[in-house]
Structures are given as C-alpha cells and as structure tokens.
Protein backbone atom coordinates (compact mmCIF):
# COMPACT_ATOMS: atom_id res chain seq x y z
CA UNK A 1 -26.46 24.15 -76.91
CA UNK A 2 -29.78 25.60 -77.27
CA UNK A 3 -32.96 26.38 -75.24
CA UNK A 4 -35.93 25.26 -75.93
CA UNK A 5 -39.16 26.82 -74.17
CA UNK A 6 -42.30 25.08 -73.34
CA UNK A 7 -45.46 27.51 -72.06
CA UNK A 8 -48.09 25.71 -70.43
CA UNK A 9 -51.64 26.87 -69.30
CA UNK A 10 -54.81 25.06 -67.90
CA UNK A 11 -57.32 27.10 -69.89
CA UNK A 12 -58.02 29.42 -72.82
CA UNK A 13 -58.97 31.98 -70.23
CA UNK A 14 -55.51 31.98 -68.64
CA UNK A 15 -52.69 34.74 -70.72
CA UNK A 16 -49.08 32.57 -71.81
CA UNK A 17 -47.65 36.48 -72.61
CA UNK A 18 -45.58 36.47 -68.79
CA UNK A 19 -44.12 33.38 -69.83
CA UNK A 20 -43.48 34.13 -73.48
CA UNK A 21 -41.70 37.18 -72.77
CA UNK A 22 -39.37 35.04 -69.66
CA UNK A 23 -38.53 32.39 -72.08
CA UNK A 24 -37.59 35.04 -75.29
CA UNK A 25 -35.90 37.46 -72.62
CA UNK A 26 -33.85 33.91 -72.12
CA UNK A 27 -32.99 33.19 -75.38
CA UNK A 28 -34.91 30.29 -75.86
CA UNK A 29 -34.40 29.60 -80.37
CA UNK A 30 -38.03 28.24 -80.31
CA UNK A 31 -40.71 27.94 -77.88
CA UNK A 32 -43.93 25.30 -77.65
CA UNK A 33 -47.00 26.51 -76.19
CA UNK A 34 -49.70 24.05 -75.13
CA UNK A 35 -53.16 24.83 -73.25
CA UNK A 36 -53.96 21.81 -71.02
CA UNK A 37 -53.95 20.18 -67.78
CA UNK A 38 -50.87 19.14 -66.47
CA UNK A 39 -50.76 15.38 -67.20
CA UNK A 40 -48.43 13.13 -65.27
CA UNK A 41 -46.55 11.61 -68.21
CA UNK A 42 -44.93 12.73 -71.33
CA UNK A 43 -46.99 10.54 -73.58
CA UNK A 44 -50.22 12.81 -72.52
CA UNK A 45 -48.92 15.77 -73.18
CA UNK A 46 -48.45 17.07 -77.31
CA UNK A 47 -46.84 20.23 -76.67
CA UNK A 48 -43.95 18.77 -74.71
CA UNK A 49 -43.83 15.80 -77.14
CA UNK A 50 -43.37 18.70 -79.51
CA UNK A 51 -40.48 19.93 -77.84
CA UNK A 52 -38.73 17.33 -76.89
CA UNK A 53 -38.92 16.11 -80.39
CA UNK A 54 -37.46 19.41 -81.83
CA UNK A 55 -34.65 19.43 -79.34
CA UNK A 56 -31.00 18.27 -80.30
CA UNK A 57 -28.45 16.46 -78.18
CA UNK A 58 -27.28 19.09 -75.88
CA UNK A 59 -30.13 21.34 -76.27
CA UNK A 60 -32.34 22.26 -72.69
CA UNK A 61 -35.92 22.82 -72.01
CA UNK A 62 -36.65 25.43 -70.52
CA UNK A 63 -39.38 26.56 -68.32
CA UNK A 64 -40.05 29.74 -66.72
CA UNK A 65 -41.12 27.90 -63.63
CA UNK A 66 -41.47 24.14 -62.59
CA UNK A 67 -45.11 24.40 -62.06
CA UNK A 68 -45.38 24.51 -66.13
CA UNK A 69 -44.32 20.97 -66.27
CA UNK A 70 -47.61 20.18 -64.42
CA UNK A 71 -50.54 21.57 -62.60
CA UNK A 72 -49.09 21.99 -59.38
CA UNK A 73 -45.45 22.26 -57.63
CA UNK A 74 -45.91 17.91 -56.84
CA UNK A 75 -46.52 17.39 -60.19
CA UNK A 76 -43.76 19.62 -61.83
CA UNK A 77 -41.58 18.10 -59.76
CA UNK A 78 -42.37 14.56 -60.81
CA UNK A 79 -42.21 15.30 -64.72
CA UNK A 80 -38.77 17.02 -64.05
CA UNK A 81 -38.04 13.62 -62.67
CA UNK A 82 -39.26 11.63 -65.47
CA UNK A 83 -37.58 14.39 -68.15
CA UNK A 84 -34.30 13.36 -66.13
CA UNK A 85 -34.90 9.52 -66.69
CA UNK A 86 -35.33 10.37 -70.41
CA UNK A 87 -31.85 12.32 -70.46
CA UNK A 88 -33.28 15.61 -70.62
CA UNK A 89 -32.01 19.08 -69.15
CA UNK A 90 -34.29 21.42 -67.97
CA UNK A 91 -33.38 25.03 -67.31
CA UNK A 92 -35.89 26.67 -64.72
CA UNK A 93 -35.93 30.32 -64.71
CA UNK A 94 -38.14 31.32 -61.78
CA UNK A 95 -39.05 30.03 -58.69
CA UNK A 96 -38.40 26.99 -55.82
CA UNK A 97 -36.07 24.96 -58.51
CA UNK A 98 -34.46 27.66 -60.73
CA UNK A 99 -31.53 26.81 -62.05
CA UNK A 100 -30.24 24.28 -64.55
CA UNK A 101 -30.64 20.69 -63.65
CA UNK A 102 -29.80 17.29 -64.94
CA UNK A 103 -30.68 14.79 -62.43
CA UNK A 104 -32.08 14.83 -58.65
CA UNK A 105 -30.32 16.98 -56.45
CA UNK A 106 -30.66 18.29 -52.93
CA UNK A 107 -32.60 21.59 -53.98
CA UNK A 108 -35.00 19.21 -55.75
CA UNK A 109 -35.60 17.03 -52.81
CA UNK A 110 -35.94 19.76 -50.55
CA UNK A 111 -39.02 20.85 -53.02
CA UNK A 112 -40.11 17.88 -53.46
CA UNK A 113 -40.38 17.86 -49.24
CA UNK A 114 -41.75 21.04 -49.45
CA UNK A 115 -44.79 19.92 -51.97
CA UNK A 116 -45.87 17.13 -49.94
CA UNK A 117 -45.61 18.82 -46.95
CA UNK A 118 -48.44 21.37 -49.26
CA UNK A 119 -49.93 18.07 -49.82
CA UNK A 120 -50.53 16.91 -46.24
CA UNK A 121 -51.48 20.73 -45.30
CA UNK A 122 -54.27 20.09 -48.26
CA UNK A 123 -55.34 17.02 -46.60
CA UNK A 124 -55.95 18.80 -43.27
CA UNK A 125 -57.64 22.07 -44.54
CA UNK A 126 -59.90 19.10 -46.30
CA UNK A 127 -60.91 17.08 -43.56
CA UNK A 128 -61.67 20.15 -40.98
CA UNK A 129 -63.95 21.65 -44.15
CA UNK A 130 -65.94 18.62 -43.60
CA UNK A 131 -66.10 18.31 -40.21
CA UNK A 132 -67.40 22.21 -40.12
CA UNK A 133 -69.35 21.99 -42.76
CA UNK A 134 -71.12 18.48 -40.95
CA UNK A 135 -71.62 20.52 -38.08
CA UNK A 136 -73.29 22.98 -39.63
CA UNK A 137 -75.51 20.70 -41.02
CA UNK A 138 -74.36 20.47 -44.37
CA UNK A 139 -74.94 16.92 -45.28
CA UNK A 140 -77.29 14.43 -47.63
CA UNK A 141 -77.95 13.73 -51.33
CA UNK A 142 -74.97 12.75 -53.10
CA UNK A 143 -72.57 13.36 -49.87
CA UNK A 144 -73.67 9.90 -48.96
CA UNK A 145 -71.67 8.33 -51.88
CA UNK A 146 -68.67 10.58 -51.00
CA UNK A 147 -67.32 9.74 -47.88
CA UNK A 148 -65.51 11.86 -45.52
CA UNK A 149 -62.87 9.97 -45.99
CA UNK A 150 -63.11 9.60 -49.68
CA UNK A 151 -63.11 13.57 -50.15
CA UNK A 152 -60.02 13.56 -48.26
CA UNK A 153 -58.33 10.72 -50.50
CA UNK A 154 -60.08 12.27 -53.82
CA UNK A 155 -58.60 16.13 -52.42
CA UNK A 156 -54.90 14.05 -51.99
CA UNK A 157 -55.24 12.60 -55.37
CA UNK A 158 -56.17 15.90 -57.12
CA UNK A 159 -52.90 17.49 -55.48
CA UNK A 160 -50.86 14.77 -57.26
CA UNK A 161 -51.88 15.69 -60.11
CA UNK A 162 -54.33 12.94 -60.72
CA UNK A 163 -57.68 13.70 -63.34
CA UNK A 164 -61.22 12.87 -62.03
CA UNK A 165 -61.24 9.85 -64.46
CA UNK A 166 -57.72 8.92 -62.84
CA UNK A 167 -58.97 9.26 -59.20
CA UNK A 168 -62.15 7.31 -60.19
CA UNK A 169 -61.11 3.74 -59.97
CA UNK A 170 -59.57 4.43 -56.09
CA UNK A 171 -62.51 5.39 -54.49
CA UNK A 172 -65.23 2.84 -53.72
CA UNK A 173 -68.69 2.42 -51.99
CA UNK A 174 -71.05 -0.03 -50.84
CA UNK A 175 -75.10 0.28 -51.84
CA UNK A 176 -77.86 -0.48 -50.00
CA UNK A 177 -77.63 -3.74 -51.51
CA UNK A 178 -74.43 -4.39 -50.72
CA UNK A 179 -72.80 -4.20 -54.04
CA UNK A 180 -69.28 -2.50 -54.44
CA UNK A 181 -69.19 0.48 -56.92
CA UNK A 182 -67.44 3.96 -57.85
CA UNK A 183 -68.89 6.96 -57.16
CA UNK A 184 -69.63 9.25 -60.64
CA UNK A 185 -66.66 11.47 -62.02
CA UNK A 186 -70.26 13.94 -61.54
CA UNK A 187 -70.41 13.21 -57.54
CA UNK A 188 -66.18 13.36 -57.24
CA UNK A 189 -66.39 16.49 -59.19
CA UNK A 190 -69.02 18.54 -56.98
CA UNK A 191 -67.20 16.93 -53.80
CA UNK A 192 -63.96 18.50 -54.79
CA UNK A 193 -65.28 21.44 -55.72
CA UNK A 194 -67.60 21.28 -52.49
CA UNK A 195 -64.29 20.95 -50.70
CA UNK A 196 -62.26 24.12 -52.46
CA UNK A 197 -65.09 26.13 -51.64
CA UNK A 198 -64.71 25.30 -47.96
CA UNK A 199 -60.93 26.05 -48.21
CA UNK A 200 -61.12 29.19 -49.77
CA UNK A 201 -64.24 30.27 -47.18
C-alpha cells in the first residue's frame, strides 16, 4: 500500500507549503498539486484525475484535510462520497473526518450533519443581511433582478459547492414584460458578494 497526496488551493495567491509538508511528513510516495475551485465531480477536476490515475490497487489518497477535496466542508464531504463509489480510500490527516475511510460511516454522517447544519446557519446570516441592509435603505438597480429570496437560494447553492454558471439556470425572474429569464452570472456575482460583505460586517 501506498499514499498518494493531493494539495488543493482556490488561487495562485493562496501557499500549498502547510499541506506539502503534512502529506511528506505522512509518507505520501508522490503528491498532485492542483490550483482550482473545488468542483463537484471527479471529471472537473485534472489534478485528482492525476492521482487517481497514478494510484495502484491498494494504494490511498490522501488529504491533509477533507476540505481539499472541495471548496468547503459540504463539498469535501460529497467527493469523499463519490471517491467511495469509485472504490477509492482516502486517508484524512487533519480535521472533522481524519482518519482512514473506505465507505460512509457514522463520523462521516455526523459531518455531513454538521455541514448542513453550516449550511442552514449560511442561509440565515443571508436572509437577516438583507432584511438589514433593506432597512437601511439599501435597495435598487440590479437588486431588482435578485430577489430576496433568490440571494438566499444563490448563497445555499454557493455553500454546496455550486459555480455561478452552475447556480445560473435555478434562479429565474419575470420582466416588465412578462417574459421569464435568468439573472446575469454579473448580477449573481455582485449579489453574493453583496451578501458576504453583509456577513462579515
């Protein structure tokens, strides 16, 4: 058996030495490094197609925490699900699901619990942003398009892991004219961001 370490950041900005130096100090034989978004699926992602391709039967992937598998805790979560339905162990060194696993367990369910429960508390925080930020006047322009309630659903998305194209095609409005669109990746975009700022105020 051997490891096999995947590093994953969002950016170019963000530093992969913490988890270079986990995943050597483990004894991983190689390691993959990839700088993007966590995608849902395997298919999107090349340096985990990478590894998984360089792996041999019994080898692991290892991670230094489930959060590298995507771009939150939810999303982690649900690739370690989807690496399980592929056959593949994953060795987690830090964090809410350290350990080794090879299939759903209780300490995975009780994380995956925990992340919606993160999820919902996202949800909240969203919606009483925009009623406080309503009250304080802060509406018009392109707020029109996006919806109280379609920030909220956007902000929900986003925590799954979802991309702006991705959330795109769930949100709709009606014009003036009575015609049935989707608001611009532009308008979800500021909304979002709109909305962090709120959260983090």
């Amino acid at each position: 058996m051997a490891l096999v370490g995947l590093v994953r950041v969002s950016t170019d900005k963000q530093e992969t030495a913490r988890q270079h130096d986990a995943l050597n100090g483990a004894g991983c034989v190689k390691v993959f490094e990839e700088k993007i978004s966590g995608k849902t699926h395997v298919e999107e992602r090349p340096g985990l197609l990478a590894a998984l391709d360089y792996m041999r039967e019994g080898d692991v992937l290892c991670v230094q925490e489930v959060d590298r598998l995507g771009r939150n805790l939810l999303q982690g979560l649900i690739m370690l699900t989807e690496l399980f339905e592929r056959g593949v162990a994953v060795r987690v060194l830090d964090g809410i699901a350290k350990g080794d696993h090879t299939e759903r367990s209780l300490i995975l369910d009780l994380a995956f619990a925990l992340a919606e429960d993160r999820r919902r508390d996202i949800v909240k925080k969203t919606k009483n942003g925009l009623e406080a930020a309503k009250k304080r006047g802060r509406v018009g322009g392109r707020r029109a398009v996006m919806s109280e309630a379609m920030v909220i659903q956007a902000a929900a998305l986003r925590a799954q892991g979802y991309t702006i194209k991705q959330i795109q095609p769930h949100l709709t409005y009606k014009t003036q004219s009575g015609e049935t669109r989707n608001p611009s990746v532009g308008a979800i975009s500021q909304a979002l961001t709109a909305h962090e700022e709120q959260k983090d105020s």
